[in-house]
C-alpha atoms as a PDB file:
ATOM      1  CA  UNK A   1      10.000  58.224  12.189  1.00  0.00           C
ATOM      2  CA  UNK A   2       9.160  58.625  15.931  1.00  0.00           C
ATOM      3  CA  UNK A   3       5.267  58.727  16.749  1.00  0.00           C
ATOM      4  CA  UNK A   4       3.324  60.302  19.801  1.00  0.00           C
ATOM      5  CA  UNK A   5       0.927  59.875  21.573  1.00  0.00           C
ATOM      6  CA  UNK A   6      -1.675  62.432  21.897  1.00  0.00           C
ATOM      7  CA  UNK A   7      -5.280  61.996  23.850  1.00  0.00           C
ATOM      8  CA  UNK A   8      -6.746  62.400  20.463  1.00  0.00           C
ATOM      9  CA  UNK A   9      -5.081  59.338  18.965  1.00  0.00           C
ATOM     10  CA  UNK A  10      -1.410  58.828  17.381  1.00  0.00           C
ATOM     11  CA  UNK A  11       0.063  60.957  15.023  1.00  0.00           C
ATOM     12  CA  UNK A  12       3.415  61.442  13.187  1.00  0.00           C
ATOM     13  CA  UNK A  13       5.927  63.987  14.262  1.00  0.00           C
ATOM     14  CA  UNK A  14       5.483  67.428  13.423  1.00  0.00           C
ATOM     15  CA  UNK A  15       7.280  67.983  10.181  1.00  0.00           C
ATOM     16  CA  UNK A  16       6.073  72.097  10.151  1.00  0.00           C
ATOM     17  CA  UNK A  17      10.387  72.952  10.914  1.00  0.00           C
ATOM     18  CA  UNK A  18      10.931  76.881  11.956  1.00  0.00           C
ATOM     19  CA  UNK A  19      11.923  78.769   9.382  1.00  0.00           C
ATOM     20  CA  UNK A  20      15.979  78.466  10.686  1.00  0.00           C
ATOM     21  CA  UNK A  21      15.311  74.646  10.753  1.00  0.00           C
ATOM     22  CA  UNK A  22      14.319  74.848   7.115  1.00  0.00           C
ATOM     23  CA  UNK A  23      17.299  77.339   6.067  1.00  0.00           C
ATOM     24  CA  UNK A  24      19.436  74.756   8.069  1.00  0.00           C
ATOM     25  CA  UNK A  25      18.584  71.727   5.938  1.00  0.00           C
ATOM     26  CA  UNK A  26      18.476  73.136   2.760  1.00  0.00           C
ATOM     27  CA  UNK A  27      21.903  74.627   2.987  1.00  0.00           C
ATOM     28  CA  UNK A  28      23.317  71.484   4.159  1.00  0.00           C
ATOM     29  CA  UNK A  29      21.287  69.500   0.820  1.00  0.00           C
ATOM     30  CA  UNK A  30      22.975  72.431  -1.064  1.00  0.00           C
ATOM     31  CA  UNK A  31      26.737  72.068   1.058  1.00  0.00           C
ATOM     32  CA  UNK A  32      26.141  68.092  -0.010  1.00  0.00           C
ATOM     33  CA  UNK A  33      25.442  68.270  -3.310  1.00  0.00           C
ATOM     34  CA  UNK A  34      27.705  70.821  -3.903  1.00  0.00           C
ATOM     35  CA  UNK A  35      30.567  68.369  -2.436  1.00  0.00           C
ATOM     36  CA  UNK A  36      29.447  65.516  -4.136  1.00  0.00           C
ATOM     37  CA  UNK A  37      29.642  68.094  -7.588  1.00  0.00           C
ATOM     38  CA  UNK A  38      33.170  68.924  -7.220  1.00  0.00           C
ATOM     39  CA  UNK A  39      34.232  65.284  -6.310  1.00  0.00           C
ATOM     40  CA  UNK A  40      33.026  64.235  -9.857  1.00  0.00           C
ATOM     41  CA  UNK A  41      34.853  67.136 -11.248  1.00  0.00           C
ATOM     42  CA  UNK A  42      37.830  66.328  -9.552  1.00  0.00           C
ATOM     43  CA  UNK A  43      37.718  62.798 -10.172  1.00  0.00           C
ATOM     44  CA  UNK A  44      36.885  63.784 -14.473  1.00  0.00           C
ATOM     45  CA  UNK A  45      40.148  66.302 -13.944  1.00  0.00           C
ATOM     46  CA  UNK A  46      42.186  63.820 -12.383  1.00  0.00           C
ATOM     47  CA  UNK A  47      41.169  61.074 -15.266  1.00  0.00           C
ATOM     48  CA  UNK A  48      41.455  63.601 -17.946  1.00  0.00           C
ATOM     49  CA  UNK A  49      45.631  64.629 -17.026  1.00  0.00           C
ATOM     50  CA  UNK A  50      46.351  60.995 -17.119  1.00  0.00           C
ATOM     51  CA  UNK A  51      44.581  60.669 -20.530  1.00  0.00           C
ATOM     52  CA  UNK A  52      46.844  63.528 -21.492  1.00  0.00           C
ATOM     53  CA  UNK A  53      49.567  61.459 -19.991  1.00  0.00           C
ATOM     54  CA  UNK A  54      50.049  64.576 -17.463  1.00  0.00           C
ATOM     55  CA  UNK A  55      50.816  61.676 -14.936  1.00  0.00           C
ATOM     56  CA  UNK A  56      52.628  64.176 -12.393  1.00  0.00           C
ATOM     57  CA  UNK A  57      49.607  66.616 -12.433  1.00  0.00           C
ATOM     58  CA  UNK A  58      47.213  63.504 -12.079  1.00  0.00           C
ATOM     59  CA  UNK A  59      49.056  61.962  -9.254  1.00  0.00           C
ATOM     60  CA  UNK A  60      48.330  65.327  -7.397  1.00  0.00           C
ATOM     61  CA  UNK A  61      44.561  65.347  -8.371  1.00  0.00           C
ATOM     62  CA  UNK A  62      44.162  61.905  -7.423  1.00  0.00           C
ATOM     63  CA  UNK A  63      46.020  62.241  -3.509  1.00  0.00           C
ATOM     64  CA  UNK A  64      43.480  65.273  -3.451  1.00  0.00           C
ATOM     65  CA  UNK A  65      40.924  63.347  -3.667  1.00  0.00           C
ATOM     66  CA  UNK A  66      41.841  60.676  -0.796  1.00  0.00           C
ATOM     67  CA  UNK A  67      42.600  63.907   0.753  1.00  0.00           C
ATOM     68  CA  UNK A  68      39.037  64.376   1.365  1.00  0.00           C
ATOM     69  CA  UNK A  69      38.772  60.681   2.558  1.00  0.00           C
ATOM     70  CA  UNK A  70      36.889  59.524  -0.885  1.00  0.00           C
ATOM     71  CA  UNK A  71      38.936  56.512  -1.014  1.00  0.00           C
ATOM     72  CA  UNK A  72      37.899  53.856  -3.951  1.00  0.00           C
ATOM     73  CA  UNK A  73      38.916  51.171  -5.150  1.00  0.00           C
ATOM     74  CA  UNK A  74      39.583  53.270  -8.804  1.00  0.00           C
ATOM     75  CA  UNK A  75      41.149  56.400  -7.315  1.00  0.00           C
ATOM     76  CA  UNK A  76      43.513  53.639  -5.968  1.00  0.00           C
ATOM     77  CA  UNK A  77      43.835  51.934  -9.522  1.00  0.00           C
ATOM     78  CA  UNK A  78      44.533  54.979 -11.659  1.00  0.00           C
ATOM     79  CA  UNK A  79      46.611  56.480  -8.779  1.00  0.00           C
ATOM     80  CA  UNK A  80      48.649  53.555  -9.045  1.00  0.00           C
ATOM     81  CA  UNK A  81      48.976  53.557 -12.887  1.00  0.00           C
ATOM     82  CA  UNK A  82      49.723  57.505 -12.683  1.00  0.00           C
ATOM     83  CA  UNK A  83      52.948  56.000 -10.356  1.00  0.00           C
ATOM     84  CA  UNK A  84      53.998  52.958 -12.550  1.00  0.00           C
ATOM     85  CA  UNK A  85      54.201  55.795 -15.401  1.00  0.00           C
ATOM     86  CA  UNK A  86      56.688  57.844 -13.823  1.00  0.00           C
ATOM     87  CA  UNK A  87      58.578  54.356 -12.718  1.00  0.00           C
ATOM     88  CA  UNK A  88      57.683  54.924  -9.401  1.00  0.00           C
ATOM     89  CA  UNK A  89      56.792  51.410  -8.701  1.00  0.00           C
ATOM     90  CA  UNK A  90      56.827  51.284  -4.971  1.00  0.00           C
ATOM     91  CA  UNK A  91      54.197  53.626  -4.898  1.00  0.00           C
ATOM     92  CA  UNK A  92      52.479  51.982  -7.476  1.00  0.00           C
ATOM     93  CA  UNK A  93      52.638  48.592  -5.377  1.00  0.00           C
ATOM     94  CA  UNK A  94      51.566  50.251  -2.637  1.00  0.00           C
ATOM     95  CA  UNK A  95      48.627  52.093  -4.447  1.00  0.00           C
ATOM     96  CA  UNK A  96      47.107  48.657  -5.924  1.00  0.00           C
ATOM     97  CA  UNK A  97      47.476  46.687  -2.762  1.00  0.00           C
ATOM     98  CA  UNK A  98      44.988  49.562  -1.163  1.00  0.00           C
ATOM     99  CA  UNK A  99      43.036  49.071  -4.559  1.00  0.00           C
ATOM    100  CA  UNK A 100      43.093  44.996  -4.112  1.00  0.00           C
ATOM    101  CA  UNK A 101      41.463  45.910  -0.350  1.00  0.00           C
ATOM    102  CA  UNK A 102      38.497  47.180  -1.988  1.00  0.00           C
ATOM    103  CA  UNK A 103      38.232  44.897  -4.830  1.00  0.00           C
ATOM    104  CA  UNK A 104      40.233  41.287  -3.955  1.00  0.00           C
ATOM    105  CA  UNK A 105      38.796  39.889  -7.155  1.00  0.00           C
ATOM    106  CA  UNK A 106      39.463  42.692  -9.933  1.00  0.00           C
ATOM    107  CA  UNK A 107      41.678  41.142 -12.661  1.00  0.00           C
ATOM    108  CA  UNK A 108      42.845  44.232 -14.023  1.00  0.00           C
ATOM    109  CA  UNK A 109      43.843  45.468 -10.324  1.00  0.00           C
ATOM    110  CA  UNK A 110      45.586  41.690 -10.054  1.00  0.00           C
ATOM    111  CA  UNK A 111      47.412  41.803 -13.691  1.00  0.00           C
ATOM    112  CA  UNK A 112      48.792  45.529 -12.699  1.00  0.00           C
ATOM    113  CA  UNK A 113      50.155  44.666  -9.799  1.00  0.00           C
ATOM    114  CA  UNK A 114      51.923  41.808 -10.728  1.00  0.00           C
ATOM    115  CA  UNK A 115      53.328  43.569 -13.590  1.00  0.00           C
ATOM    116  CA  UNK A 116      55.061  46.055 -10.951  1.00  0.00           C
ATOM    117  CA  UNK A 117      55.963  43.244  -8.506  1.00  0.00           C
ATOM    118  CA  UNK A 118      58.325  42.510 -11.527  1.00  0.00           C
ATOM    119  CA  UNK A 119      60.288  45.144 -10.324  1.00  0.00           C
ATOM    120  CA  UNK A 120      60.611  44.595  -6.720  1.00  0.00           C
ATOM    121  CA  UNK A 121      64.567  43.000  -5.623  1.00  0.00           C
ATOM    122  CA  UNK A 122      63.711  40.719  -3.521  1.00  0.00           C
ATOM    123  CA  UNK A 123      61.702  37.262  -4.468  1.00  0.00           C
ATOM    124  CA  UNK A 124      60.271  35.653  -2.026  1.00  0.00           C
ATOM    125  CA  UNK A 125      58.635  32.069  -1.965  1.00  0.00           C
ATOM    126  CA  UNK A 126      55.651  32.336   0.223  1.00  0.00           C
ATOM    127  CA  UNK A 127      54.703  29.255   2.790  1.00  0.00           C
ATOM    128  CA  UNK A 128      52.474  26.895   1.264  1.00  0.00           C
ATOM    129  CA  UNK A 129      49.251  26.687   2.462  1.00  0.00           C
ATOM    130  CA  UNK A 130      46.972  23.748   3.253  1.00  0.00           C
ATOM    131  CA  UNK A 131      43.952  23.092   0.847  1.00  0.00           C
ATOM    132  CA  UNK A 132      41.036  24.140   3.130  1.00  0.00           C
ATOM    133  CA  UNK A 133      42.845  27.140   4.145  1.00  0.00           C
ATOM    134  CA  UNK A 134      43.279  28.381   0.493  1.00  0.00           C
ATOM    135  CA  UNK A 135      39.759  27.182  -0.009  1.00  0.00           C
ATOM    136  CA  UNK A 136      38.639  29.374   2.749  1.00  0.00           C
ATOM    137  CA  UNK A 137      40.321  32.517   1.161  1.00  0.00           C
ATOM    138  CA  UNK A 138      39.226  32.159  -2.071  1.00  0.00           C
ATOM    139  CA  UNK A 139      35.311  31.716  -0.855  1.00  0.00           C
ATOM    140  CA  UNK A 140      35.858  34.891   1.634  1.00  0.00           C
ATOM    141  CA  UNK A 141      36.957  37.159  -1.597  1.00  0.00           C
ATOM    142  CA  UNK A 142      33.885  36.002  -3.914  1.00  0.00           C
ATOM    143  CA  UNK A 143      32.336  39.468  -2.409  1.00  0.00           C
ATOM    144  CA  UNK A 144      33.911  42.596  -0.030  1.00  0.00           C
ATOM    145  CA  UNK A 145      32.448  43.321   2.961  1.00  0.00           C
ATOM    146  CA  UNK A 146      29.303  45.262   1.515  1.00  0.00           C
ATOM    147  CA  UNK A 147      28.205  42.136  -0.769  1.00  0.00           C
ATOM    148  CA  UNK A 148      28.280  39.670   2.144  1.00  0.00           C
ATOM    149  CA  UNK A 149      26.492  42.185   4.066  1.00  0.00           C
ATOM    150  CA  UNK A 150      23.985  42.335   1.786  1.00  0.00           C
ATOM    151  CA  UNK A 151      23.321  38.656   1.270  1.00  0.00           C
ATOM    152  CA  UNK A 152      23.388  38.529   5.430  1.00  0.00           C
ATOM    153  CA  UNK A 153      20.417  41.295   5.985  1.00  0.00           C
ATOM    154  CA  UNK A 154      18.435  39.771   2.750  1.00  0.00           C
ATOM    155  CA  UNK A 155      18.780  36.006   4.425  1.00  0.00           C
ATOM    156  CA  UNK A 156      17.752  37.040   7.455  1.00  0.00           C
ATOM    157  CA  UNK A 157      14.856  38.524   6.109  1.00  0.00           C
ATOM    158  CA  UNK A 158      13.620  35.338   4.345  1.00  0.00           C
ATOM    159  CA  UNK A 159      14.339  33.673   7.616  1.00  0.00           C
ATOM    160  CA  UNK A 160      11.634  35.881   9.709  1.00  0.00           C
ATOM    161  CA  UNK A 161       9.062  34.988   6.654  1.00  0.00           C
ATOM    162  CA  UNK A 162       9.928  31.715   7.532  1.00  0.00           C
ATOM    163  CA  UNK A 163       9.823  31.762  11.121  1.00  0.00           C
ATOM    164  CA  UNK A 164       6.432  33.675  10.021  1.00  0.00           C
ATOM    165  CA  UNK A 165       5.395  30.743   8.547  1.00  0.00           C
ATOM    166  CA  UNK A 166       6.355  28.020  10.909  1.00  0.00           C
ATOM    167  CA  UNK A 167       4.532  30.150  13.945  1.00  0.00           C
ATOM    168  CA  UNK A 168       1.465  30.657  12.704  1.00  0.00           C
ATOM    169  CA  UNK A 169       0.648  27.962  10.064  1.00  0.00           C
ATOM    170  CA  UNK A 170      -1.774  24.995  10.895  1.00  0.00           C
ATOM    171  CA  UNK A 171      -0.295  22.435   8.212  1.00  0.00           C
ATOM    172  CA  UNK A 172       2.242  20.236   9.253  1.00  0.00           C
ATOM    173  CA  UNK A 173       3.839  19.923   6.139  1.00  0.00           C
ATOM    174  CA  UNK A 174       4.224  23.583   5.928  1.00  0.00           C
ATOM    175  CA  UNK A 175       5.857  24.027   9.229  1.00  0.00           C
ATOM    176  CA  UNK A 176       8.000  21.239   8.717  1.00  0.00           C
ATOM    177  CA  UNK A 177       9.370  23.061   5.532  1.00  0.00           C
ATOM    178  CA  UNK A 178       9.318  26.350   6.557  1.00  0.00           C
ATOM    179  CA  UNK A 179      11.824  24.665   9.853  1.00  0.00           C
ATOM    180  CA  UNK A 180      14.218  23.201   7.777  1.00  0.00           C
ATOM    181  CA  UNK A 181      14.344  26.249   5.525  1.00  0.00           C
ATOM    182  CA  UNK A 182      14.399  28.883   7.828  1.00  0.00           C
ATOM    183  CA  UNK A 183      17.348  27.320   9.958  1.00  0.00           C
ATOM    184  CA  UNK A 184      19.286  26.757   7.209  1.00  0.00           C
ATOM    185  CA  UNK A 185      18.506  30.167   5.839  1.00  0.00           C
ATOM    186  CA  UNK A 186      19.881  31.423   9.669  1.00  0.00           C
ATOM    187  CA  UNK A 187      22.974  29.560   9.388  1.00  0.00           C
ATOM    188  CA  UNK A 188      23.679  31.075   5.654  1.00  0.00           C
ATOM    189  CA  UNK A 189      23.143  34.531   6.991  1.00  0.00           C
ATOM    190  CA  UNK A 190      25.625  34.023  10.077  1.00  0.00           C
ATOM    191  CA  UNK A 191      27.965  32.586   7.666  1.00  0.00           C
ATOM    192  CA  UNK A 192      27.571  35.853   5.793  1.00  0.00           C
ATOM    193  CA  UNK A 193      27.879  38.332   8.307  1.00  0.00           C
ATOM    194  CA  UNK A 194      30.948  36.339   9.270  1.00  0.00           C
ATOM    195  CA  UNK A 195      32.384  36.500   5.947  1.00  0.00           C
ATOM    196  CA  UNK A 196      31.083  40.816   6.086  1.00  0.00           C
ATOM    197  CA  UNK A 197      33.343  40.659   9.378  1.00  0.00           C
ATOM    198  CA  UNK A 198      36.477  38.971   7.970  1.00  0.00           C
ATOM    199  CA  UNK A 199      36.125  41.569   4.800  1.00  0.00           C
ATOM    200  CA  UNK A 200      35.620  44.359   6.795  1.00  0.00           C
ATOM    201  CA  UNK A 201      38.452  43.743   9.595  1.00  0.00           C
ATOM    202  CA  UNK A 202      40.568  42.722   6.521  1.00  0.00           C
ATOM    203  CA  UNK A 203      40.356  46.097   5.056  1.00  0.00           C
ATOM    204  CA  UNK A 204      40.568  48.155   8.575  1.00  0.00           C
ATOM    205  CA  UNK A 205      43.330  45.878  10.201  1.00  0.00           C
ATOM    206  CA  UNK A 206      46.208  47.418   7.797  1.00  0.00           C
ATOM    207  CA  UNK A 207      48.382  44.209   9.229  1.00  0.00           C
ATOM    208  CA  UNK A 208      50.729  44.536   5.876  1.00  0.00           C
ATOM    209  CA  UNK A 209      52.697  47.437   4.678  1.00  0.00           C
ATOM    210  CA  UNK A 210      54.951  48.069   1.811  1.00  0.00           C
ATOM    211  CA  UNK A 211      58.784  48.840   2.234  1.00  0.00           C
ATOM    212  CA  UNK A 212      59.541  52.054   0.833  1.00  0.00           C
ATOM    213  CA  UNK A 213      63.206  52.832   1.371  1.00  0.00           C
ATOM    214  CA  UNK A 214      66.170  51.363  -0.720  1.00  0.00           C
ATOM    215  CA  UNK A 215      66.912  48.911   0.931  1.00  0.00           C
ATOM    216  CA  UNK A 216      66.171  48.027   4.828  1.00  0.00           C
ATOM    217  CA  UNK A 217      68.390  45.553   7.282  1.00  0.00           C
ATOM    218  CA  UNK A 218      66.084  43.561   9.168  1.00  0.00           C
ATOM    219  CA  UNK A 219      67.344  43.094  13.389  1.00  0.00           C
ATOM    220  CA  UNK A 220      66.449  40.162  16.028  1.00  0.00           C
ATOM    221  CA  UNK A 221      65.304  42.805  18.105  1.00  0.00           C
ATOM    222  CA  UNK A 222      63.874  46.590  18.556  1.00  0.00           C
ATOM    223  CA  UNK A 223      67.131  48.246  18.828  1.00  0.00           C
ATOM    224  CA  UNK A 224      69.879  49.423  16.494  1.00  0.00           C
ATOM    225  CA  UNK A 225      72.312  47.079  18.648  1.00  0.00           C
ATOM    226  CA  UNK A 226      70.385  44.011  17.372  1.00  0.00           C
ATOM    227  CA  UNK A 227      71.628  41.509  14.924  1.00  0.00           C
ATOM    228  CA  UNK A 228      71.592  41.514  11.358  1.00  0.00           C
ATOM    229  CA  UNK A 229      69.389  39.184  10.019  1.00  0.00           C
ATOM    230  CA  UNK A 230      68.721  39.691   6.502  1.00  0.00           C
ATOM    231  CA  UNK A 231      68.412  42.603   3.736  1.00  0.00           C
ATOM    232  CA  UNK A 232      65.097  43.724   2.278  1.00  0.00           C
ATOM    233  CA  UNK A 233      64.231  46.304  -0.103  1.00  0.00           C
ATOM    234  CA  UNK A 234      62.325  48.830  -1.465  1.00  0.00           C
ATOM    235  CA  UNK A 235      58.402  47.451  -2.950  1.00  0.00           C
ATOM    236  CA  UNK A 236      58.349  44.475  -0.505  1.00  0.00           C
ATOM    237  CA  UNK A 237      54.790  43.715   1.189  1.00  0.00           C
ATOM    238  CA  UNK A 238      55.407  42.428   4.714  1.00  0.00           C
ATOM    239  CA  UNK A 239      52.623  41.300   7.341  1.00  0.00           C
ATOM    240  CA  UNK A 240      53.242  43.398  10.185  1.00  0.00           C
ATOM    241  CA  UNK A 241      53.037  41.549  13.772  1.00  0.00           C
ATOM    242  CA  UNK A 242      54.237  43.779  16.600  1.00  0.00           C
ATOM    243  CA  UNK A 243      55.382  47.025  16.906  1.00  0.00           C
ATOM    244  CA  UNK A 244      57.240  48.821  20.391  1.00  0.00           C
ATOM    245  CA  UNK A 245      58.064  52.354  20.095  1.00  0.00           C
ATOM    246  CA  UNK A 246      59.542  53.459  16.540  1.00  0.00           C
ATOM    247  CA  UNK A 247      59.944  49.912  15.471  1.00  0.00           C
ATOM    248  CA  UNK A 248      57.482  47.234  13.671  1.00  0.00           C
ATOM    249  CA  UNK A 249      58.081  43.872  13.686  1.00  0.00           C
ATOM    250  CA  UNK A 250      57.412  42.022  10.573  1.00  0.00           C
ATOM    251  CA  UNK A 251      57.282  39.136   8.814  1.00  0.00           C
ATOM    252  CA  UNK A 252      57.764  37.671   5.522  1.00  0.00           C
ATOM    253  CA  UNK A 253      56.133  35.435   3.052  1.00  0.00           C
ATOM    254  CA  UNK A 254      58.443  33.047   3.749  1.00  0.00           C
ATOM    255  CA  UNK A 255      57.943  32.940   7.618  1.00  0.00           C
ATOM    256  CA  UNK A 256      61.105  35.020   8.519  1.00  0.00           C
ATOM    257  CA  UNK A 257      60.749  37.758  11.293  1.00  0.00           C
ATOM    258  CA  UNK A 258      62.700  40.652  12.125  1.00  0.00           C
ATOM    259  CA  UNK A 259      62.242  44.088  13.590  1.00  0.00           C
ATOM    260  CA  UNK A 260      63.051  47.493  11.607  1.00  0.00           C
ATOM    261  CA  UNK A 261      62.392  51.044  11.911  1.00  0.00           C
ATOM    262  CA  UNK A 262      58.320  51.868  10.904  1.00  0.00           C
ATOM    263  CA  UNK A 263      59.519  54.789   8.482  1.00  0.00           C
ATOM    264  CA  UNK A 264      61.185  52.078   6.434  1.00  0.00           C
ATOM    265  CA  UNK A 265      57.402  51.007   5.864  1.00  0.00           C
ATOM    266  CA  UNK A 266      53.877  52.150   4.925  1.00  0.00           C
ATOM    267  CA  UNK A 267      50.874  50.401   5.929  1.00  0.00           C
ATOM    268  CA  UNK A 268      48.654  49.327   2.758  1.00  0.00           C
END
């Protein structure tokens, strides 16, 4: 809270608000709550048609709610199992990739969509990868973004104790420990906030997509005049790597490229 100084000392801001001011910020706690109310209510609605297997009506409560830009990892989940009722299973593919975003390490999230990859054409055999990169990915998705956050800001908080410590202690031994300690505590927190970065830019980059028509012919170039390269179809995920005008150039698992129209595709 900002402070000022007065010639009779320091003292906090004036918190005595006009009588608008007031009416201003209690209708905006009451707009809040009141939005935070029905988004409960719509979430309980949405959750209750699916219960009654009104999948249909639930699928429609549950795009209202991303409608409002409440995204979550289980608005995702159940919107996806609302889709994978009513066979719909590109949507559903597409609906627990957005889901896996949020939560890279749910299990049910991982069986569910693997259940409606089963239904997807095409199978491709992804590239091998070598050990530390694999490594690296599966120590970046212990925790999203917000948990690595969090262990960044409460690291570098021990670390100014320590610095604390090493600055104005007078015993060796102490400031020898509280050294070694802090830096190492400094180095876990960039780490961290690294990780936080890679999670966040992971979730905001929407490099892959999902094909969702029939079936899609893949050209060596932006144009309908290119070549034919190969056929893909409808549930695919493909990393997308360029796009020029209405095309998107993708690639697969398997490290084939092509370009093909972006309405054949929706980013995850």
């Amino acid at each position: 809270m900002a402070i000022h100084c007065l010639k009779t000392g320091i003292r906090q801001k004036n918190t005595n608000y006009s009588p608008m001011k007031r009416l201003f910020i209690i209708l905006s706690i009451l707009v809040f709550s009141a939005s935070v109310q029905a988004q409960s209510e719509l979430l309980e609605k949405a959750n209750q048609l699916f219960a009654d297997q009104k999948y249909n009506e639930a699928i429609e409560a549950y795009q209202q709610i991303l409608g409002t830009g409440k995204a979550s990892e289980e608005v995702y989940y159940n919107l996806g199992n609302a889709y994978y009722k009513t066979n719909q299973f590109t949507q559903a593919i597409l609906n627990y990739e957005r889901a896996k975003l949020l939560a890279p390490n749910d299990e049910d999230i991982a069986f569910n969509l693997a259940l409606a990859n089963q239904h997807v054409v095409d199978a491709i055999d992804e590239l091998p990868q070598v050990f530390f990169v694999r490594w690296w990915h599966s120590l970046l998705n212990l925790h999203d973004a917000d948990g690595w956050g969090a262990f960044s800001v409460v690291s570098f908080f021990i670390f100014l104790i320590l610095l604390g410590l090493f600055v104005f202690s007078s015993a060796s031994n102490l400031k020898k420990l509280s050294f070694w300690a802090g830096t190492f505590v400094l180095l876990f927190s960039v780490l961290t906030f690294i990780f936080a970065s890679k999670q966040k830019a992971r979730i905001t980059g929407h490099d892959y997509a999902i094909v969702t028509q029939a079936s899609v012919t893949v050209k060596s170039s932006p144009s309908e005049t290119g070549t034919d390269l190969f056929l893909i179809h409808e549930g695919l995920k493909v990393q997308v790597t360029d796009k020029l005008g209405e095309w998107s150039e993708i690639r697969l698992a398997d490290g084939n490229r092509g370009w093909l129209l972006t309405t054949a595709i929706e980013k995850i």
